[in-house]
Each structure stands twice: as structure tokens, then as C-alpha cells.
Protein backbone atom coordinates (compact mmCIF):
# COMPACT_ATOMS: atom_id res chain seq x y z
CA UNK A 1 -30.09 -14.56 24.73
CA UNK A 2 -33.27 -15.51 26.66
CA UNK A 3 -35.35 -14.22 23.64
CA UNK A 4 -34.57 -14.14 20.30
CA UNK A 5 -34.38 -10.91 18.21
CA UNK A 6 -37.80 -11.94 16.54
CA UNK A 7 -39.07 -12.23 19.71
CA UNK A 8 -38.31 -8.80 21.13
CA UNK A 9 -41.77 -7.43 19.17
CA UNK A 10 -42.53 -4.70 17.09
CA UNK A 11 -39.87 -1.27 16.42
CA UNK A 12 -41.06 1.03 18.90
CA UNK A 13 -40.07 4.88 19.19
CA UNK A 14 -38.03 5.91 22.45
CA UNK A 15 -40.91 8.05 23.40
CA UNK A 16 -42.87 4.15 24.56
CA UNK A 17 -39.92 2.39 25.13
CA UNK A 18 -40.93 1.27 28.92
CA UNK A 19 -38.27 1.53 32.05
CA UNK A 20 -37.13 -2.32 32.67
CA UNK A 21 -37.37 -3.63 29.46
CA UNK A 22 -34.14 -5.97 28.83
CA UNK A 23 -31.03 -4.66 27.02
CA UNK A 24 -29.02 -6.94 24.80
CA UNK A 25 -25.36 -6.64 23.53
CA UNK A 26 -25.32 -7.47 20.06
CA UNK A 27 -23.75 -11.23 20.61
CA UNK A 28 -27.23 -11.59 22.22
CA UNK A 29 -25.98 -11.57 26.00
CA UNK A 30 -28.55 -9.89 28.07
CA UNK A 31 -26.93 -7.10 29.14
CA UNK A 32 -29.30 -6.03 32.07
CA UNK A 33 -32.75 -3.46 31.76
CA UNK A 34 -33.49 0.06 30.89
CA UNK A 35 -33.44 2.22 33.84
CA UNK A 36 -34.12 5.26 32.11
CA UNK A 37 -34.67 7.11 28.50
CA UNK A 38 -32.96 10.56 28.55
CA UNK A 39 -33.98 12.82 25.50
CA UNK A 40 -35.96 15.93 24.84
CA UNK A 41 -39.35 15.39 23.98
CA UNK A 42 -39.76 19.06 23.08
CA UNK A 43 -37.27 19.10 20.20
CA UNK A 44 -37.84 15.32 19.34
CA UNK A 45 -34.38 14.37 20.59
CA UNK A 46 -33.27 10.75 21.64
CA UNK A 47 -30.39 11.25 23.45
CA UNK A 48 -29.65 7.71 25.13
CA UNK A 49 -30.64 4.99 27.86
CA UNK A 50 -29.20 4.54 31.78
CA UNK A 51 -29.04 1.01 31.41
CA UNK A 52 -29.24 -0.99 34.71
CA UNK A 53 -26.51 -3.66 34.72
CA UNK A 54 -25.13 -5.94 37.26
CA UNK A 55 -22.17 -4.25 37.60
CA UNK A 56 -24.25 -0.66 37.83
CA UNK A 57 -25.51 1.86 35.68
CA UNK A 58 -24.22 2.05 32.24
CA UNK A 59 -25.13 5.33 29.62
CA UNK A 60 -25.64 4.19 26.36
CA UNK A 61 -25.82 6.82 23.76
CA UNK A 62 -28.00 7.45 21.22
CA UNK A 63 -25.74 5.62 18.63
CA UNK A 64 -24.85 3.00 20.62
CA UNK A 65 -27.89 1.83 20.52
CA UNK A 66 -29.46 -0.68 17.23
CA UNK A 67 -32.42 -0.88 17.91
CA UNK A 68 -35.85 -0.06 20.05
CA UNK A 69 -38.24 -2.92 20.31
CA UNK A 70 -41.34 -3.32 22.64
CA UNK A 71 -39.95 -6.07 24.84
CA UNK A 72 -36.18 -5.60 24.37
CA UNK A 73 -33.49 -2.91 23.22
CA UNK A 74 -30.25 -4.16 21.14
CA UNK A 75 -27.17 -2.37 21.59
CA UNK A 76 -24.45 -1.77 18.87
CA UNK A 77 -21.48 -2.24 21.73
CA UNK A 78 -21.38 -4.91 24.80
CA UNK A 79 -21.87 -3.31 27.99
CA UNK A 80 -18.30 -3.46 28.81
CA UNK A 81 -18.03 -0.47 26.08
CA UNK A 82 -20.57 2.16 27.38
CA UNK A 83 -19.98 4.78 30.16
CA UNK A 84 -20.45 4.94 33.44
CA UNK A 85 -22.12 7.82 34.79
CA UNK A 86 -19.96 9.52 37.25
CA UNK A 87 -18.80 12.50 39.08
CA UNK A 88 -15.96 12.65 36.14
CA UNK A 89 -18.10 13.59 33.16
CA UNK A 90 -15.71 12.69 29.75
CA UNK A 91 -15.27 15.72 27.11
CA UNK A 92 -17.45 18.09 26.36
CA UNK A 93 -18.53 15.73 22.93
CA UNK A 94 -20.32 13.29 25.46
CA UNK A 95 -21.30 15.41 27.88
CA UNK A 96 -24.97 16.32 27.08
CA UNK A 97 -26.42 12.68 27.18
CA UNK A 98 -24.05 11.53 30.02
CA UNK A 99 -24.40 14.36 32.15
CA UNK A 100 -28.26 14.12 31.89
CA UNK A 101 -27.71 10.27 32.86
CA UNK A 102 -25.68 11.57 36.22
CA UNK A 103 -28.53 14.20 37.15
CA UNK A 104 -31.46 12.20 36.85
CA UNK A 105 -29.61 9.06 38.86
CA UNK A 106 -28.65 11.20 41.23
CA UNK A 107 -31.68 13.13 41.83
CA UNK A 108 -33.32 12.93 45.11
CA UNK A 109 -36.53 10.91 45.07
């Protein structure tokens, strides 16, 4: 990892968690930079990150995700083990976070 954990900064809550901040797989291994943080501000909900990779967008759920820092994110999984947003949404348990992951990406701009 180019930084170490201590390095990553203070805890921060998703609602300041800026878009391109790096992601990290917990070996360390950047994993590539936060495209996105989907939740519901309204009811205080953190539902995930669209994580931009070099292989594409990965969704990384709420619980996949260790821990929120002001100049990195660690992940619980390697990138390898998070979705990929797609037309082919996985059951109906996954569905809220990932399918919020699919409509912003795909939203025109």
C-alpha cells in the first residue's frame, strides 16, 4: 500500500467521505478510488461505495467496507469479491445498494 493505514487520517462519516479518495483491500493493495457514496441521507443510511477499479466499477456494500478515513477507505474483501454493477441485478437481499450503484452509473450526465 502506497500509504499506510496510519496515514489514511482521521475516521470520517460517509456523509464527507470525498469521490476519488483511494480504496484499499485489506492486504493493503490499492484497490482503485471511490467513484461514488450511495446512501440515504434522509434516514441516515450508508448503503455502500461504486468503487472505480481498473478492471471497472465495483459496489461495495455497506459491510464490506472496514473503515472510512479522510484520505483512504479499507475494505473488509479484495476487490475481486465485490459486485459488479450490471444489467443482472443479484437477489432481491442485494438489490437496494446495488441497484442504486447501476442507476446512478448509468444516469445520463
Amino acid at each position: 500500500m502506497t500509504e499506510k493505514a496510519e496515514d489514511l487520517g482521521e475516521p470520517v462519516a460517509y456523509l464527507v467521505l470525498r469521490e476519488g479518495v483511494p480504496v484499499y483491500a485489506p492486504s493493503g493493495d490499492p484497490v482503485g478510488t471511490v467513484e461514488h457514496v450511495l446512501a440515504d441521507e434522509h434516514q441516515d443510511v450508508f448503503h455502500g461505495l461504486l468503487i472505480n477499479t481498473p478492471d471497472g466499477h465495483r459496489f461495495a456494500a455497506g459491510a464490506q467496507v472496514a473503515g472510512l478515513y479522510e484520505r483512504g477507505v479499507i475494505l473488509t474483501e479484495p476487490a475481486e469479491a465485490l459486485a459488479r454493477p450490471s444489467t443482472e441485478l443479484p437477489g432481491r437481499r442485494q438489490e437496494s445498494g446495488l441497484k442504486r450503484a447501476w442507476d446512478w452509473l448509468v444516469q445520463p450526465r
